[in-house]
N, C-alpha and C. Protein backbone atom coordinates (compact mmCIF):
# COMPACT_ATOMS: atom_id res chain seq x y z
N UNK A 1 -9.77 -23.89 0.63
CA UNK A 1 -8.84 -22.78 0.68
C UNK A 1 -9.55 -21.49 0.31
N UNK A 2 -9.19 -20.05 1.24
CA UNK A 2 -10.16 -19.04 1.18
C UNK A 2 -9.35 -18.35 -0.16
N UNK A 3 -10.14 -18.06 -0.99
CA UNK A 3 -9.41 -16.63 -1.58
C UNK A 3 -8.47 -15.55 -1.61
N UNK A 4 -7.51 -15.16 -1.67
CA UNK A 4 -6.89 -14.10 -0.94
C UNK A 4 -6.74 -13.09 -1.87
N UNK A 5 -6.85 -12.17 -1.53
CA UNK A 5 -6.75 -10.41 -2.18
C UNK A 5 -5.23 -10.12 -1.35
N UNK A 6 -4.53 -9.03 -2.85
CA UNK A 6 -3.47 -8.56 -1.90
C UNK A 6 -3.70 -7.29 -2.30
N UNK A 7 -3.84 -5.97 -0.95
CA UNK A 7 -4.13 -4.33 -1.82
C UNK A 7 -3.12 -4.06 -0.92
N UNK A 8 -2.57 -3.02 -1.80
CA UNK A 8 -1.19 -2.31 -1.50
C UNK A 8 -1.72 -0.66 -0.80
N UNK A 9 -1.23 -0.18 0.08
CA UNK A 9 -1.84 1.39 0.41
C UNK A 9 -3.19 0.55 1.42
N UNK A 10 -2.87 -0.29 2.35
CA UNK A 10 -4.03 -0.56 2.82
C UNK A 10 -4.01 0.02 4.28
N UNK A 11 -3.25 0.77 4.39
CA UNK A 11 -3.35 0.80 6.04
C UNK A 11 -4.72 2.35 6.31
N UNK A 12 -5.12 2.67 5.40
CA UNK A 12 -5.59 3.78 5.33
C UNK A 12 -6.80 4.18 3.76
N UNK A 13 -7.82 5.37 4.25
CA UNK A 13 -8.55 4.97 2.97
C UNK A 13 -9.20 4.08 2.52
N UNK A 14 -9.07 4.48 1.32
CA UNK A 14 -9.82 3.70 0.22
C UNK A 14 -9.20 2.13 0.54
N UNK A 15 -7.91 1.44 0.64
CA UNK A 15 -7.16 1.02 0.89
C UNK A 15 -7.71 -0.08 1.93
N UNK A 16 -7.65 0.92 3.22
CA UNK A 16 -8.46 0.11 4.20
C UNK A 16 -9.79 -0.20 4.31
N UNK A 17 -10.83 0.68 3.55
CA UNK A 17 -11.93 0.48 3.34
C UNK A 17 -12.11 -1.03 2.28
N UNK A 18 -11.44 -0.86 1.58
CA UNK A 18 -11.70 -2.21 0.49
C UNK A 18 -11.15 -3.41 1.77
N UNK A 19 -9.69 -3.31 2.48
CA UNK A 19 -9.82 -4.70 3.50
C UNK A 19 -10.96 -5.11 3.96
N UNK A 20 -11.71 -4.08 4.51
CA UNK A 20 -13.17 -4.35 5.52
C UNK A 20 -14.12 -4.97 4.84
N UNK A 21 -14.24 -4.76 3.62
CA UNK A 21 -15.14 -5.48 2.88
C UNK A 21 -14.86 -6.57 2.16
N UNK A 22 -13.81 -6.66 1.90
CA UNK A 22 -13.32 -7.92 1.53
C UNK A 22 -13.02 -9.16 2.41
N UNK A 23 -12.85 -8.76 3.22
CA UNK A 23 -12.93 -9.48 4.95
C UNK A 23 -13.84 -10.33 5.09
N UNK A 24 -15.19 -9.28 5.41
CA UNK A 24 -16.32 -9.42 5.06
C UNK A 24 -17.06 -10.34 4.22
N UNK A 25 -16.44 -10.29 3.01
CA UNK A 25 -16.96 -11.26 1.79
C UNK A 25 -16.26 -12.54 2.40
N UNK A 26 -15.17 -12.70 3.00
CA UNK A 26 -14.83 -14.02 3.32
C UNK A 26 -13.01 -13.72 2.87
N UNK A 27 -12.54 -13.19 2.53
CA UNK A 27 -11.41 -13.03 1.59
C UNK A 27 -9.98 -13.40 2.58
N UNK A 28 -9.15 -14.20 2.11
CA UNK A 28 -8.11 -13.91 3.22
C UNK A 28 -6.89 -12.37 2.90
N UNK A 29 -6.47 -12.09 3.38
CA UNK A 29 -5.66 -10.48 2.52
C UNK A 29 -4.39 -10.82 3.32
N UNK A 30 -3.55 -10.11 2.36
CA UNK A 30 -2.14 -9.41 1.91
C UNK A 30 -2.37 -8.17 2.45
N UNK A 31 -1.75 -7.81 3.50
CA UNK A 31 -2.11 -5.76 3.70
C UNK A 31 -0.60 -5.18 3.30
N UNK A 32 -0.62 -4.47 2.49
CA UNK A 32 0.80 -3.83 2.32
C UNK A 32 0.82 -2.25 2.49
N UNK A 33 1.75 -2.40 3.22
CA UNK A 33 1.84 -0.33 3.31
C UNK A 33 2.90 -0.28 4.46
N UNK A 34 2.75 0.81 4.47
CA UNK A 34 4.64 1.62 5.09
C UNK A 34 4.38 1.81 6.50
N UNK A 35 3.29 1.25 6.90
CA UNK A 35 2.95 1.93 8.51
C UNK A 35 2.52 0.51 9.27
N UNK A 36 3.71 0.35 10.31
CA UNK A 36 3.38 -0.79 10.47
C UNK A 36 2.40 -0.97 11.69
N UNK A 37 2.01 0.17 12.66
CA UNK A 37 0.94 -0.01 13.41
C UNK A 37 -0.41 0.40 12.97
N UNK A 38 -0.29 1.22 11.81
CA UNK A 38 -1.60 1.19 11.32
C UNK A 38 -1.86 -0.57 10.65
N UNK A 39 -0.87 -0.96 9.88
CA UNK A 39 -1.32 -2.26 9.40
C UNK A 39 -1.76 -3.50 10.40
N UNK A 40 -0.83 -3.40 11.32
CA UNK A 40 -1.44 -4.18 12.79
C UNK A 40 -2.58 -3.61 13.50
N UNK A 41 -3.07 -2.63 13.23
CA UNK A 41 -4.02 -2.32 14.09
C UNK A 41 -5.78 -2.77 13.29
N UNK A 42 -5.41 -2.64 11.52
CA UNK A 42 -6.13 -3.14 11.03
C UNK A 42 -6.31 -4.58 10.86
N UNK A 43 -5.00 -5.21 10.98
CA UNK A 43 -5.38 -6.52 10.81
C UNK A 43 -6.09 -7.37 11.72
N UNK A 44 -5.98 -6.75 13.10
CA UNK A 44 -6.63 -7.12 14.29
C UNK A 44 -8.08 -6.83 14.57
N UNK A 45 -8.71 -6.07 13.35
CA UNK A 45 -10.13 -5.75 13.17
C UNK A 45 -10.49 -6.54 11.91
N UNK A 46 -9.89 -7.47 11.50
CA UNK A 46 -10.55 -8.02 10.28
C UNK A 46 -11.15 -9.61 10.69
N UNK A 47 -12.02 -10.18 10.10
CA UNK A 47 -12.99 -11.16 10.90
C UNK A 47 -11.95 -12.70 10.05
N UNK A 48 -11.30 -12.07 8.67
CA UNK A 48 -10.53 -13.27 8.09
C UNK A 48 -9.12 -13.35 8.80
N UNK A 49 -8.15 -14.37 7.75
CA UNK A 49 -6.17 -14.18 8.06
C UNK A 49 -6.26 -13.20 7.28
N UNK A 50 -4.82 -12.52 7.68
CA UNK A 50 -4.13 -11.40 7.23
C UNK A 50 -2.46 -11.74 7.31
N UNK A 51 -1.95 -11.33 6.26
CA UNK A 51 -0.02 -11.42 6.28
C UNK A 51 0.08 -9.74 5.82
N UNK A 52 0.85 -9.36 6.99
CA UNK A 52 1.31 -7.79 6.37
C UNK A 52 2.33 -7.69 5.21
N UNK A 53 2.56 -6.73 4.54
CA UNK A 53 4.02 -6.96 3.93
C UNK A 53 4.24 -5.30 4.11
N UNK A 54 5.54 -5.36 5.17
CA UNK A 54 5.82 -3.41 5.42
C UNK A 54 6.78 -3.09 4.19
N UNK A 55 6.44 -2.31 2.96
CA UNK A 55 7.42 -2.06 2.23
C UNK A 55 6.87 -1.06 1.81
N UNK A 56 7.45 -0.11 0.71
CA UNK A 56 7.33 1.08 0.10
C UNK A 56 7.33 0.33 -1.38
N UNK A 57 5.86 0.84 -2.07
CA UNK A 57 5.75 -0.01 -3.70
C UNK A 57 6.75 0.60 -4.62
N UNK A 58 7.73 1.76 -3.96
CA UNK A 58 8.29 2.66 -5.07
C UNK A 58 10.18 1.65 -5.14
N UNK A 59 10.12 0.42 -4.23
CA UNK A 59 11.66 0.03 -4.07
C UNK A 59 11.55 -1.43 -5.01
N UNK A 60 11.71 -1.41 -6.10
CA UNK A 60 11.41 -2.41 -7.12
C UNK A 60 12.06 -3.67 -6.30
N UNK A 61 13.09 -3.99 -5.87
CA UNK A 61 13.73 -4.87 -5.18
C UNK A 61 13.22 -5.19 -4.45
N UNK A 62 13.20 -4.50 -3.12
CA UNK A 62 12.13 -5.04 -1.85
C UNK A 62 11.01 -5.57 -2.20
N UNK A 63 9.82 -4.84 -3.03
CA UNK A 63 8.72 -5.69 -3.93
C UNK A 63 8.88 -7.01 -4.27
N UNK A 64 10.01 -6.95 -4.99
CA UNK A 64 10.32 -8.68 -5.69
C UNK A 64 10.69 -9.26 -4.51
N UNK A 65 11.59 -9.15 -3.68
CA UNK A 65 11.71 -9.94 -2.75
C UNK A 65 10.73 -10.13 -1.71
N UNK A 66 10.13 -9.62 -1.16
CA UNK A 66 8.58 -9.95 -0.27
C UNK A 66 7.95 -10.74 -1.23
N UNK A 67 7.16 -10.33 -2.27
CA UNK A 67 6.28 -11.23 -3.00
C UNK A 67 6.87 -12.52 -3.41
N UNK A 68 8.10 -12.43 -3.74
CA UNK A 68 8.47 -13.76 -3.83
C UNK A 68 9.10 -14.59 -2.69
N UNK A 69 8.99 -13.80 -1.39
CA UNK A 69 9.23 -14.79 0.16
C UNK A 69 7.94 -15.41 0.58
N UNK A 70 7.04 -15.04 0.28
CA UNK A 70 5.76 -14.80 0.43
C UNK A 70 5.18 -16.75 0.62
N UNK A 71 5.03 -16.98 2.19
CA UNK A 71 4.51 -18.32 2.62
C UNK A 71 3.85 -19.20 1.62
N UNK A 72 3.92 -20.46 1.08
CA UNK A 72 3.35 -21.00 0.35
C UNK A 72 1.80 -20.97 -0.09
N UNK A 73 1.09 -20.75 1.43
CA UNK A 73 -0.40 -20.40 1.55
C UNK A 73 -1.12 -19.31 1.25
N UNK A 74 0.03 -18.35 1.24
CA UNK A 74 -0.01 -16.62 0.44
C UNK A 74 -0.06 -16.70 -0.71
N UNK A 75 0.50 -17.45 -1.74
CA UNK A 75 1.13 -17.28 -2.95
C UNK A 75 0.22 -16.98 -3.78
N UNK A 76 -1.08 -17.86 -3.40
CA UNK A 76 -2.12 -18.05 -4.45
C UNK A 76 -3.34 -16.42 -4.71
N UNK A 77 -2.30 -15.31 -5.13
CA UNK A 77 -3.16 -14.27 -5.12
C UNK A 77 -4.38 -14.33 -6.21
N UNK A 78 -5.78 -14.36 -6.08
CA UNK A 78 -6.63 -14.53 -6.44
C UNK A 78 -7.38 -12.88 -7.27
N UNK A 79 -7.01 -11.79 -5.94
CA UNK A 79 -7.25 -10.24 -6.68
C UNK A 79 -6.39 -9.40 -6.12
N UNK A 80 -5.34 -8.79 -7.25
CA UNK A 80 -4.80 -7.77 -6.67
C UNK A 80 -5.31 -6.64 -6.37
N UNK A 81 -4.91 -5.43 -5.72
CA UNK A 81 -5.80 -4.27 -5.87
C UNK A 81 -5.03 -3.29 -5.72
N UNK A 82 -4.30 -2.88 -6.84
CA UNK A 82 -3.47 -1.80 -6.72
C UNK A 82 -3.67 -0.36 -6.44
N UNK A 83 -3.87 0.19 -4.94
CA UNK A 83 -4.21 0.98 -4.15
C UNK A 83 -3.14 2.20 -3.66
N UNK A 84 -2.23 1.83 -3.73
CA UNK A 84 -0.99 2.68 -2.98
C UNK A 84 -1.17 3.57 -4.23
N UNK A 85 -1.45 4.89 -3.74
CA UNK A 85 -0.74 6.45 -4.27
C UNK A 85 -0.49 7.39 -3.56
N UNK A 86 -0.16 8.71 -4.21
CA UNK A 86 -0.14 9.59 -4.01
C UNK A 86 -0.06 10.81 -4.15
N UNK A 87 -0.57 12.22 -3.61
CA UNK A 87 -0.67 13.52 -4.44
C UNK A 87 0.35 14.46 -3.46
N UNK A 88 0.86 14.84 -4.06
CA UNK A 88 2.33 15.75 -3.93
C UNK A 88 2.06 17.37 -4.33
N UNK A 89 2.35 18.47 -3.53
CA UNK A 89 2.06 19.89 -4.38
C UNK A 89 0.87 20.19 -5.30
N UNK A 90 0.85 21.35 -4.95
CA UNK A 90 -0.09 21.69 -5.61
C UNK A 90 0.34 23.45 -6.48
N UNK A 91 1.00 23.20 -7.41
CA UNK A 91 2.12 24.31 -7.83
C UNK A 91 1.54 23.94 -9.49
N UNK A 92 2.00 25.19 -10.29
CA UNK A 92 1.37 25.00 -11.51
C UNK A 92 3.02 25.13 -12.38
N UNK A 93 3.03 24.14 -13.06
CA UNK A 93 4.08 23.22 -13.92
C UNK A 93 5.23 24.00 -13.72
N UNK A 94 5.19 25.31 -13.98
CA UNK A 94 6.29 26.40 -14.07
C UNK A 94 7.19 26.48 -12.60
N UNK A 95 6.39 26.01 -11.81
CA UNK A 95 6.98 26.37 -10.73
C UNK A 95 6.99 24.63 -9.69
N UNK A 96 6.79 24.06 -10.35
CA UNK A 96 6.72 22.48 -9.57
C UNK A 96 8.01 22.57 -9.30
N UNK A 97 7.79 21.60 -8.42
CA UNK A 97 9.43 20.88 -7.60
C UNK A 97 9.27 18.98 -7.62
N UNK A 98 10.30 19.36 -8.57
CA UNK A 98 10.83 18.18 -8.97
C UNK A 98 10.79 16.31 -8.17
N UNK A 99 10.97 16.92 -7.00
CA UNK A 99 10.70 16.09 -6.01
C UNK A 99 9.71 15.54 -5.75
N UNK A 100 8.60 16.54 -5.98
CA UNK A 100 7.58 15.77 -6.27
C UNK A 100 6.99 14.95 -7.35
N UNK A 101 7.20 15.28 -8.25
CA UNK A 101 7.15 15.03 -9.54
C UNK A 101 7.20 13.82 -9.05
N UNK A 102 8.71 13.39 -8.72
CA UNK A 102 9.35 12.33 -9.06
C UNK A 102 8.69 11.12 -7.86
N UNK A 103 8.23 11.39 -6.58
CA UNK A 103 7.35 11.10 -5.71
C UNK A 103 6.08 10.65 -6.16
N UNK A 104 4.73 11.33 -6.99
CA UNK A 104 3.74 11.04 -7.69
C UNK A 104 4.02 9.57 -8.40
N UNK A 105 5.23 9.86 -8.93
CA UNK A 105 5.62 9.35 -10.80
C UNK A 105 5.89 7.71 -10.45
N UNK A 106 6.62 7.70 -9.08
CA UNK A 106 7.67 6.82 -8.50
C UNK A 106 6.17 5.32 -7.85
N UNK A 107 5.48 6.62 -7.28
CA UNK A 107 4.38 5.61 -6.62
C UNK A 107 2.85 5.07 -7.38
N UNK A 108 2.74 6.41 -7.98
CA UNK A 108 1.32 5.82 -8.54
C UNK A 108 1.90 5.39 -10.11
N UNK A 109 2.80 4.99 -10.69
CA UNK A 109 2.96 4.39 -11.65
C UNK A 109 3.94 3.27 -11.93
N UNK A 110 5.43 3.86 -11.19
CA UNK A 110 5.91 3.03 -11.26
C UNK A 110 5.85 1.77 -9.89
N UNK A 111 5.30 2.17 -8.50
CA UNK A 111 5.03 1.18 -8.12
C UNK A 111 3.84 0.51 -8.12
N UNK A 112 2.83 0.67 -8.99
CA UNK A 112 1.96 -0.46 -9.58
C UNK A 112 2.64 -1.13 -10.42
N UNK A 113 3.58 -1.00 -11.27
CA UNK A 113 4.04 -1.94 -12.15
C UNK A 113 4.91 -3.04 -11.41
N UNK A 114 5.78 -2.16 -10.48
CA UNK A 114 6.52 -3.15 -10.08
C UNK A 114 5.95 -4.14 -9.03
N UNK A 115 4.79 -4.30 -7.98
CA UNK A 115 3.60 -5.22 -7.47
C UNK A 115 3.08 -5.87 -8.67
N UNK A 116 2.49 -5.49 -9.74
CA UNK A 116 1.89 -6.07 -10.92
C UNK A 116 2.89 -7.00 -11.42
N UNK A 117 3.97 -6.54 -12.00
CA UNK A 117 5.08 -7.19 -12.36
C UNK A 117 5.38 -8.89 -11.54
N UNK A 118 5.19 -8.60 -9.93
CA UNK A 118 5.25 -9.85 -9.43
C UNK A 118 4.38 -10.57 -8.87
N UNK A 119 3.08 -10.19 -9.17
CA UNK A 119 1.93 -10.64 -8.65
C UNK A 119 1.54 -11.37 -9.98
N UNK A 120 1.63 -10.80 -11.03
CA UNK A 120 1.29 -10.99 -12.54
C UNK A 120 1.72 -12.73 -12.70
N UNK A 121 3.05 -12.85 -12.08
CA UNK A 121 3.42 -14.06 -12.81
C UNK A 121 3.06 -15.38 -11.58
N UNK A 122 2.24 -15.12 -10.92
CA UNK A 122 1.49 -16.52 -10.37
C UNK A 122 0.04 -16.51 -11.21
N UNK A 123 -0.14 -15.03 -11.27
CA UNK A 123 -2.06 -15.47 -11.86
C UNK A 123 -1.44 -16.12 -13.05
N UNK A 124 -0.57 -15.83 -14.06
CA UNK A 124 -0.83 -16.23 -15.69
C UNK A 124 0.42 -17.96 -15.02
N UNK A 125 0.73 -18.18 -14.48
CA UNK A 125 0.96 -19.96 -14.19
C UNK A 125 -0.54 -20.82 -13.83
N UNK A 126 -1.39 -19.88 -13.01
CA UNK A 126 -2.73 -20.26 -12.84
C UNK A 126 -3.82 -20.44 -14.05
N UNK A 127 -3.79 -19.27 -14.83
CA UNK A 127 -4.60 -18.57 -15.79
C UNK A 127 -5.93 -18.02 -14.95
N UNK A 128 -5.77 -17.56 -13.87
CA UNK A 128 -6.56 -17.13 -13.32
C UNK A 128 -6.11 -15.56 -12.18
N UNK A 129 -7.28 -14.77 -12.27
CA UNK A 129 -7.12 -14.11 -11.41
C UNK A 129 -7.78 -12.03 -11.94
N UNK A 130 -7.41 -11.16 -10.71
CA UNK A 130 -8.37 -9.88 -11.08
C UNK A 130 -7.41 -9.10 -10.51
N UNK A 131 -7.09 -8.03 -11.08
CA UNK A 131 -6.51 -6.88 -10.77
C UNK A 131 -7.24 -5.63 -11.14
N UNK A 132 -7.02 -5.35 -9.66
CA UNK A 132 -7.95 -4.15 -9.79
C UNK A 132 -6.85 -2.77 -9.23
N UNK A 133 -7.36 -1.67 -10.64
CA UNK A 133 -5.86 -0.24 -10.39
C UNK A 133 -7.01 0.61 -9.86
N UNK A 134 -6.29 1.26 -8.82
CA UNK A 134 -7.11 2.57 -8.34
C UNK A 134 -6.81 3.72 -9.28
N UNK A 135 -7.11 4.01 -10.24
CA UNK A 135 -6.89 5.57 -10.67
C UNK A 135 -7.52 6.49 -9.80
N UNK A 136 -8.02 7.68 -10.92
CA UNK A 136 -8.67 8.54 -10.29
C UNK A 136 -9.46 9.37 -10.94
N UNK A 137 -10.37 10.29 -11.06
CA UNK A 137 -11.19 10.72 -12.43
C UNK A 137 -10.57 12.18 -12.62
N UNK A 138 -8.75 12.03 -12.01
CA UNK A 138 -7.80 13.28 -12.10
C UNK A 138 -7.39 12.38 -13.29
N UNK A 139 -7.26 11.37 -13.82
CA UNK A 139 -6.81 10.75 -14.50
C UNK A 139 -7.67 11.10 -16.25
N UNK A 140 -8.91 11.63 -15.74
CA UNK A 140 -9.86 11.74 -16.99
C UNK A 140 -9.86 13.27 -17.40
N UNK A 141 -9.86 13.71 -16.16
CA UNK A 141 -10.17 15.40 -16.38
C UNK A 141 -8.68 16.12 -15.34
N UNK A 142 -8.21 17.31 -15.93
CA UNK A 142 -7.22 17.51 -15.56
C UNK A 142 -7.68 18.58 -14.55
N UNK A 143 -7.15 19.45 -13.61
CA UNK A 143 -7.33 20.37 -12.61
C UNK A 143 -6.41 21.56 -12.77
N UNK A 144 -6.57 22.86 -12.49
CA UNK A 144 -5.40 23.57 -12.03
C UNK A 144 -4.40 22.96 -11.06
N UNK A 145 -3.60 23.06 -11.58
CA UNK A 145 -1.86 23.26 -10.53
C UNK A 145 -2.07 21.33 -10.32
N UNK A 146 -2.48 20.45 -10.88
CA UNK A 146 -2.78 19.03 -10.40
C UNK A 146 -1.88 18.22 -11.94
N UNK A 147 -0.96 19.29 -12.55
CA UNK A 147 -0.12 18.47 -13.55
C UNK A 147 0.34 17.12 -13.83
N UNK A 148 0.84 16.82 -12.54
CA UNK A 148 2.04 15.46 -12.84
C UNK A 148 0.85 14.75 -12.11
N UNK A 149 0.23 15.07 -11.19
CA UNK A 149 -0.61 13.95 -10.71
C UNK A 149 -1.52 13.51 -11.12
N UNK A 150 -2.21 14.32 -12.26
CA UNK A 150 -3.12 13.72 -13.30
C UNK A 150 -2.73 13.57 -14.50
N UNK A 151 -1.52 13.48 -14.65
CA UNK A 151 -0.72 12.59 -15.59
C UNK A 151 -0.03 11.00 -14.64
N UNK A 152 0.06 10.94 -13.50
CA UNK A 152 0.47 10.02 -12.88
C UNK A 152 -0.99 9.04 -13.21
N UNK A 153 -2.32 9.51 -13.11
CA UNK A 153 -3.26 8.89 -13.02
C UNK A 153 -3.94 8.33 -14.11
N UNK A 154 -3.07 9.59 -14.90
CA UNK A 154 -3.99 8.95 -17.00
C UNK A 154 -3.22 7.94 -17.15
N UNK A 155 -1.77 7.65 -16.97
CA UNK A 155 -1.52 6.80 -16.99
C UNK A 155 -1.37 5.13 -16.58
N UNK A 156 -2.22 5.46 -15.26
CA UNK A 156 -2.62 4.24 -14.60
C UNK A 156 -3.92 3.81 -15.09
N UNK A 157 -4.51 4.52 -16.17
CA UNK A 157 -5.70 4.27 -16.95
C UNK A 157 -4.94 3.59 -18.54
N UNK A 158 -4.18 3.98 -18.82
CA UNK A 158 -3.20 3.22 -19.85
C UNK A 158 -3.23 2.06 -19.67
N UNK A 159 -1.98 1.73 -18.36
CA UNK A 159 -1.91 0.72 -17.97
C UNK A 159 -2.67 -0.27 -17.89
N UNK A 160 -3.88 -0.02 -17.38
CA UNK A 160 -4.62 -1.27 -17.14
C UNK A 160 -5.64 -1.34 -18.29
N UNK A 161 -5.60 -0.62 -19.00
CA UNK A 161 -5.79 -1.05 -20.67
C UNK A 161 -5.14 -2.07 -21.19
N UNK A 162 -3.70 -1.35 -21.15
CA UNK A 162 -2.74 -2.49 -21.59
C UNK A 162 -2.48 -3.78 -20.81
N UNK A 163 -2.72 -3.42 -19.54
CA UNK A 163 -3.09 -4.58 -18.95
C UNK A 163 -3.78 -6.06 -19.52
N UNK A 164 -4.93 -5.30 -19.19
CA UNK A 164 -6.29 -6.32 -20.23
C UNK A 164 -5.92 -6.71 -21.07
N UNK A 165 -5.44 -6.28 -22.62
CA UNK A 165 -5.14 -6.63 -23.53
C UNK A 165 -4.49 -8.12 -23.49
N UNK A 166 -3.12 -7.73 -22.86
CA UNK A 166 -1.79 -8.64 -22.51
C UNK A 166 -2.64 -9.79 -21.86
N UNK A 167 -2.93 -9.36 -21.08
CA UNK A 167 -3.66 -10.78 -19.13
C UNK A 167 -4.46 -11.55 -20.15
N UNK A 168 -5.80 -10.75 -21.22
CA UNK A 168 -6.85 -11.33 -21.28
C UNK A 168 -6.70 -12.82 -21.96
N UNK A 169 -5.09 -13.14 -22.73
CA UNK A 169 -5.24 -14.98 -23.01
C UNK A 169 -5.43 -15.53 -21.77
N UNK A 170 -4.60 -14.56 -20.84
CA UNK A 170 -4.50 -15.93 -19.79
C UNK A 170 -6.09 -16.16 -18.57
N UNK A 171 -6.68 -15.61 -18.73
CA UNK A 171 -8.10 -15.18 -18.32
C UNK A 171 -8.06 -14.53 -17.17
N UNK A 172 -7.18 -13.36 -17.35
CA UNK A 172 -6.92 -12.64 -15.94
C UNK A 172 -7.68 -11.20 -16.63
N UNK A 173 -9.03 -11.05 -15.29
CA UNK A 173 -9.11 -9.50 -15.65
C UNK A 173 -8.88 -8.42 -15.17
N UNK A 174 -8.76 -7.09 -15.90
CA UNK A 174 -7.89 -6.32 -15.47
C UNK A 174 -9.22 -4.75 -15.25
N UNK A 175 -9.19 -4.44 -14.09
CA UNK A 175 -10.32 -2.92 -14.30
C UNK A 175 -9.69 -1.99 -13.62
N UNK A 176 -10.58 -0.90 -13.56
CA UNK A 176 -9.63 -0.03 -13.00
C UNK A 176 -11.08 0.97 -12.56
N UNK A 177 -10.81 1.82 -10.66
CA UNK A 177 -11.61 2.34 -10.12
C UNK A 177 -11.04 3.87 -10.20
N UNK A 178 -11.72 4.76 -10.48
CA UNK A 178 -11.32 5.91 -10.90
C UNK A 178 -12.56 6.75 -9.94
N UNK A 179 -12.23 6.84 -8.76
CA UNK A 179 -12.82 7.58 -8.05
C UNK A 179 -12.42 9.07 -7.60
N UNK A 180 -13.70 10.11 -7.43
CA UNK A 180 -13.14 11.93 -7.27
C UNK A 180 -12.60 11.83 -5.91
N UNK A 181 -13.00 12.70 -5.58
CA UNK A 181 -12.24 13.22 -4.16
C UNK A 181 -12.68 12.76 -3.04
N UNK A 182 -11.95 12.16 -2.04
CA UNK A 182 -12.46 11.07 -1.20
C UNK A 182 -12.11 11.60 0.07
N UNK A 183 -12.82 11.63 0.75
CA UNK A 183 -12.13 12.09 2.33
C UNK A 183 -11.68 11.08 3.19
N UNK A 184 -10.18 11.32 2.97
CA UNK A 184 -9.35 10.56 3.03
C UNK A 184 -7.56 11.35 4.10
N UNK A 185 -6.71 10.58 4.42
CA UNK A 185 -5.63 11.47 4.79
C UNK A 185 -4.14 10.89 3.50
N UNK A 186 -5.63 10.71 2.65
CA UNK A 186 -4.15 10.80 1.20
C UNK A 186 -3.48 11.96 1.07
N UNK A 187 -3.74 12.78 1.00
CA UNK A 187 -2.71 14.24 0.67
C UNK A 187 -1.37 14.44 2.28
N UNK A 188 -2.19 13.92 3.17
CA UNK A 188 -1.12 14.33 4.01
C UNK A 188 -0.14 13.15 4.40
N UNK A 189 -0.52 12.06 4.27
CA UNK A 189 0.30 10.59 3.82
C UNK A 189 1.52 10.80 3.06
């Protein structure tokens, strides 16, 4: 039985770049993201299996329910790779719009928890397994007018602190990739 990785935000990016190589290594993948011909168009370039899952990481419900419909041969997630974000405005605090805020806040934090949340409880029945969080090094160093989104990102550096901590009885490890500015069509996503 091959390995399987599940990364969320894969139809694009960093996202899709990690499928290709994980492919590559032999990996079978989980592609999750909101675009369903980008996700078919990648899965049809990958040399392993692939199961899409079309959902938005920000709908806590839909999450639980895919991951837990999820084919018997899927189940066994081996590395997550929590990939799905996003950057919203670029307005300095006084003048932000809320909407975004709540957009940043919704995806790069609270929907890693809620994928983590149900991916979490097959690795620790296993005691095995790797999750890997995409931050960002907006997460370390802050920017003009880049408020909520490098607070969306310090906190996904929290997280997978606290992560580790929690996982590490069950021998699940937890890291986190904190990469700068990537040329990418994240901002317009």
């Amino acid at each position: 039985m091959n390995k399987i990785a599940f990364i969320t935000g894969a139809s694009s990016g960093i996202g899709k770049a990690t499928a290709l190589k994980l492919s590559n290594d032999g990996y079978d993948l989980i592609l999750c993201g909101r675009r369903a011909e980008k996700l078919e168009e990648l899965s049809n370039s990958l040399k392993t299996k692939t199961y899409s899952l079309l959902f938005d990481v920000r709908d806590r419900e839909v999450v639980q329910k895919c991951i837990i419909a999820l084919p018997e041969e899927w189940k066994n997630i081996s590395v997550l790779i929590n990939n799905a974000g996003n950057a919203h405005g670029l307005d300095p605090i006084q003048s932000g719009n809320t909407e975004d805020w709540d957009a940043m806040l919704d995806i790069n934090v609270k929907g890693l928890l809620y994928v983590s949340k149900a991916v979490i409880t097959g690795m620790t029945e296993r005691k095995s397994g790797h999750i890997i969080n995409i931050g960002s090094s907006a997460g370390k160093e802050v920017y003009p007018k880049g408020n909520v989104y490098c607070a969306s990102k310090h906190a996904v550096l929290a997280i997978t602190e606290g992560m580790r901590i929690d996982l590490n009885p069950f021998g699940i490890k937890v890291s986190a990739i904190n990469p700068g500015l990537v040329e990418t069509e994240f901002s317009k996503v």
